[in-house]
C-alpha atoms as a PDB file:
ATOM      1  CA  UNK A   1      57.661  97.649   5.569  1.00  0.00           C
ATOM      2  CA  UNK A   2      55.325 100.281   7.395  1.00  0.00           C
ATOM      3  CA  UNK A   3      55.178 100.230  11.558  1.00  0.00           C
ATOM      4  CA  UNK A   4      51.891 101.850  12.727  1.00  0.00           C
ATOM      5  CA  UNK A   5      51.754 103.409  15.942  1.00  0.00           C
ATOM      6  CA  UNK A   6      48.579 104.148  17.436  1.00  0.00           C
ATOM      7  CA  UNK A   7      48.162 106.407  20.549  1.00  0.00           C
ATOM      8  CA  UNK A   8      45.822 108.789  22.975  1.00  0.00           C
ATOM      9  CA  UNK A   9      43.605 106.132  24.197  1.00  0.00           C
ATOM     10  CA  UNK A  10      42.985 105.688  27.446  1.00  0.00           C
ATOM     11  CA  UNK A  11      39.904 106.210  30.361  1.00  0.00           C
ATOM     12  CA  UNK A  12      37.211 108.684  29.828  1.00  0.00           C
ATOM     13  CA  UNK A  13      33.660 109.750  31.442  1.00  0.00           C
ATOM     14  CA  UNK A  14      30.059 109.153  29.184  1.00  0.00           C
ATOM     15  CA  UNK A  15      30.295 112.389  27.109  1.00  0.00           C
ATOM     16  CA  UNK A  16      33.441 112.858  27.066  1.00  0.00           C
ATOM     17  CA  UNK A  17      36.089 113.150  24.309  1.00  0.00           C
ATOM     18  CA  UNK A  18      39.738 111.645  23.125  1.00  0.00           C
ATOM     19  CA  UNK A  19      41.747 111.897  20.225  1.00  0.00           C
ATOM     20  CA  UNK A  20      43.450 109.195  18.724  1.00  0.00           C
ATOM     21  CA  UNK A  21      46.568 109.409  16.700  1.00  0.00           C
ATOM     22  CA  UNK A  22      48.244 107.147  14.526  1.00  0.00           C
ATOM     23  CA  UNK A  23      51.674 107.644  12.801  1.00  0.00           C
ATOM     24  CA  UNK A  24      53.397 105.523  10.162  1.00  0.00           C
ATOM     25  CA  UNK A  25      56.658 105.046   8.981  1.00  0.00           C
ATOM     26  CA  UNK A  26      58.129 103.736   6.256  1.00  0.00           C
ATOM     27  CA  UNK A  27      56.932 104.573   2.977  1.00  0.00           C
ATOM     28  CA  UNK A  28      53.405 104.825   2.309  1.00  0.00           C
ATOM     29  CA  UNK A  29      52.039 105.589  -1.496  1.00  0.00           C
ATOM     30  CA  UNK A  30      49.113 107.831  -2.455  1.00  0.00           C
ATOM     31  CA  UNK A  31      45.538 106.425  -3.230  1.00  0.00           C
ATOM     32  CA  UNK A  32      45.415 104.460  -0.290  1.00  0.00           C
ATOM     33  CA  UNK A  33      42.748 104.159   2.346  1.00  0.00           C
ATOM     34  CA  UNK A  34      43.328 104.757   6.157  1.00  0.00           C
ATOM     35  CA  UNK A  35      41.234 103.860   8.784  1.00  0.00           C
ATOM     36  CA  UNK A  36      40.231 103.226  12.589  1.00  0.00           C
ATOM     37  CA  UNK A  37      38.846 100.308  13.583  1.00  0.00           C
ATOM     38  CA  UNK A  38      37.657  98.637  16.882  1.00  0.00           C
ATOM     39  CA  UNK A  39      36.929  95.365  18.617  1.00  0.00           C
ATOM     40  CA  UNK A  40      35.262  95.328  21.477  1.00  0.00           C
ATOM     41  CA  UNK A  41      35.370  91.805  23.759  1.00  0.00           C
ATOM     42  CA  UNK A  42      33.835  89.116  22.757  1.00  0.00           C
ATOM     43  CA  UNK A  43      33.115  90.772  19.415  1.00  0.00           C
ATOM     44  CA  UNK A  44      34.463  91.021  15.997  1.00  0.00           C
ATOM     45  CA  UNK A  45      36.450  94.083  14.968  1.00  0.00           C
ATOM     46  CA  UNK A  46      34.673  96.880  13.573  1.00  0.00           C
ATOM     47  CA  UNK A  47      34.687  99.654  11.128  1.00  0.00           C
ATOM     48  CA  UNK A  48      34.467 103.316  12.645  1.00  0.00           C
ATOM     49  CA  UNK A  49      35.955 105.507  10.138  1.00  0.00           C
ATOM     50  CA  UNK A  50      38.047 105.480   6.879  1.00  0.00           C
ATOM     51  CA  UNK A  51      39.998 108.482   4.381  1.00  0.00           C
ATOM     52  CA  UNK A  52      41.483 108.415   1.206  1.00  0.00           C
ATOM     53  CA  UNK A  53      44.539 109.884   0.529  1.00  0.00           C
ATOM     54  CA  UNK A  54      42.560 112.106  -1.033  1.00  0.00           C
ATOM     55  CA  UNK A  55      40.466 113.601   1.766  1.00  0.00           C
ATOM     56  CA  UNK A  56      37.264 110.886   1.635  1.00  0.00           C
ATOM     57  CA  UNK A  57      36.247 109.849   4.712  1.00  0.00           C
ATOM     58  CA  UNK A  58      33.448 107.147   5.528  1.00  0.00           C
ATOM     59  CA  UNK A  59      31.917 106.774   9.227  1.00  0.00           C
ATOM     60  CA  UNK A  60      29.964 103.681  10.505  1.00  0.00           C
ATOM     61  CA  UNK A  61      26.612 104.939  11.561  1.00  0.00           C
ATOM     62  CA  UNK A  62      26.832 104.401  15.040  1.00  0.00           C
ATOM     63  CA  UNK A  63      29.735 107.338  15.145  1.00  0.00           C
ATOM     64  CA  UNK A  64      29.179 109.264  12.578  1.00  0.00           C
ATOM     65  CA  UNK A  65      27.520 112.344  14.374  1.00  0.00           C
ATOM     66  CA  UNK A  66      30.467 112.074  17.217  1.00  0.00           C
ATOM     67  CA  UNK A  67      33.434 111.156  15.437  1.00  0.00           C
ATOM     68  CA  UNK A  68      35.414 113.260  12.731  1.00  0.00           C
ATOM     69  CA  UNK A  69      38.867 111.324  10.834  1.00  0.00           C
ATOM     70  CA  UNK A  70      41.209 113.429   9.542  1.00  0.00           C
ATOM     71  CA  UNK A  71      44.818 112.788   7.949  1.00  0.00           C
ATOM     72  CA  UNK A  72      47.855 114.658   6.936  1.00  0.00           C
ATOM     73  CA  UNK A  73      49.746 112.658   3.883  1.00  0.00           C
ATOM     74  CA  UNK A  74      53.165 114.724   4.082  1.00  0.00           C
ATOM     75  CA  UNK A  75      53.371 113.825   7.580  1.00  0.00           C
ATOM     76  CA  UNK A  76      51.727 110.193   7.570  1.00  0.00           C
ATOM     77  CA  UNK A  77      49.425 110.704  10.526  1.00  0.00           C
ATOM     78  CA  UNK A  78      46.030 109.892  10.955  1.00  0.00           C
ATOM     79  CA  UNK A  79      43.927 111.010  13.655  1.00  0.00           C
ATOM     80  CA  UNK A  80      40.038 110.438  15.370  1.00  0.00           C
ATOM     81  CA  UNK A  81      38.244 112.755  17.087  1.00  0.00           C
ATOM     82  CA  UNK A  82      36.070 111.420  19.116  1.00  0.00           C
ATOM     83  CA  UNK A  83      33.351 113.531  21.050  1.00  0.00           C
ATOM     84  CA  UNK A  84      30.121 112.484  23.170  1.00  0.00           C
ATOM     85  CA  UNK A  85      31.869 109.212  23.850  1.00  0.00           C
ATOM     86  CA  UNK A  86      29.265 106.746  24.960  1.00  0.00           C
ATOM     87  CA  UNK A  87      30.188 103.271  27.316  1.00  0.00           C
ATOM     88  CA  UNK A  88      29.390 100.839  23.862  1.00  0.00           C
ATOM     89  CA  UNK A  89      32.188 102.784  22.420  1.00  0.00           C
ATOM     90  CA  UNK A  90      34.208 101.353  24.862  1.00  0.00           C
ATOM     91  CA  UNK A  91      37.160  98.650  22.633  1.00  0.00           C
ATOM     92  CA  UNK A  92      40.705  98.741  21.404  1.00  0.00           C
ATOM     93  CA  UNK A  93      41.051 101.267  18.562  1.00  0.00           C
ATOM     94  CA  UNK A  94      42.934  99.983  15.510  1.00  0.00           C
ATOM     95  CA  UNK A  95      45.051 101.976  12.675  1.00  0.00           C
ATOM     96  CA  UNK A  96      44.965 100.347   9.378  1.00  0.00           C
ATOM     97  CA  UNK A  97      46.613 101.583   6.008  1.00  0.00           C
ATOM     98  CA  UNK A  98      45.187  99.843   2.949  1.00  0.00           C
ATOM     99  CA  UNK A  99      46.655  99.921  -0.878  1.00  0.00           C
ATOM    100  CA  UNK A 100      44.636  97.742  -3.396  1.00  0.00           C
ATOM    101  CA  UNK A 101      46.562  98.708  -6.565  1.00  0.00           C
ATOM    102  CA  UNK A 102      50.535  97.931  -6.531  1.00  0.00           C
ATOM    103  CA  UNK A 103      52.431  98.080  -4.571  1.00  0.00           C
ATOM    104  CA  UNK A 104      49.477  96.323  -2.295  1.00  0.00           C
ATOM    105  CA  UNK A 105      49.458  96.491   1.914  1.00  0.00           C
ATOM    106  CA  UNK A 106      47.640  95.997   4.640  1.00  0.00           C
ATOM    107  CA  UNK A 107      49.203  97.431   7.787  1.00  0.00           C
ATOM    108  CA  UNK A 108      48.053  97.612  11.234  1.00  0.00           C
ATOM    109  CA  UNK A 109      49.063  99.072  14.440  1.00  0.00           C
ATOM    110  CA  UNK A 110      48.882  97.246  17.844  1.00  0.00           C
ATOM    111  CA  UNK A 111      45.866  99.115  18.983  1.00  0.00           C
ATOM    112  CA  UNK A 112      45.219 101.353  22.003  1.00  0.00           C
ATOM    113  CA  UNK A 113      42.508 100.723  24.563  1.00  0.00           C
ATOM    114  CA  UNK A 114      39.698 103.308  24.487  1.00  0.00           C
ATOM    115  CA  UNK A 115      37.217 102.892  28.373  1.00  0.00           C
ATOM    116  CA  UNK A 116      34.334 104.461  28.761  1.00  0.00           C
ATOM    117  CA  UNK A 117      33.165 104.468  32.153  1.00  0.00           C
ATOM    118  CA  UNK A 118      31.478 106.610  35.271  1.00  0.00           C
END
């Protein structure tokens, strides 16, 4: 079983940045797909930003000039940069670590609340 621990949210100005980190452990397998995702209240959870163990990354278009994922597999970490941080981007942040081929999983972390406010 992988635990996924996300952390670095917290409050934060319009234009402003954060980094998000998420760490796993337990054993994770290569040719997997990491990601952050977010749900905002009263709406469904979100893609922002995926990578492949193999350095791939995918952003949703609403981030994808402001945000940059990044990943190191020795150390099972995951991170989000995010810069220019607008009020919609306001939600709790998820980690997820995704294997389609066996050995299969679907992990997520408990999230970490990301405010954008004046």
């Amino acid at each position: 079983q992988v635990q996924l621990v996300e952390s670095g949210g917290g409050l934060v100005q319009p234009g402003g940045s954060l980094r998000l980190s998420c760490a796993a452990s337990g054993t994770v397998f290569s040719g997997d797909r990491w990601g952050w995702y977010r749900q905002a209240p009263g709406k469904e959870r979100e893609l922002v930003a995926t990578v492949t163990s193999g350095g791939t990354t995918d952003y949703a278009d609403s981030v994808a000039d402001r945000f940059t994922i990044s990943r190191h597999n020795a150390k099972n970490m995951m991170w989000l940069q995010m810069d220019s941080l607008k009020p919609e981007d306001t939600a709790v942040y998820y980690c997820n670590a995704k294997r389609v081929y066996a050995p299969r999983y679907d992990y997520w972390g408990q999230g970490t609340q990301v405010t954008v406010s004046s």
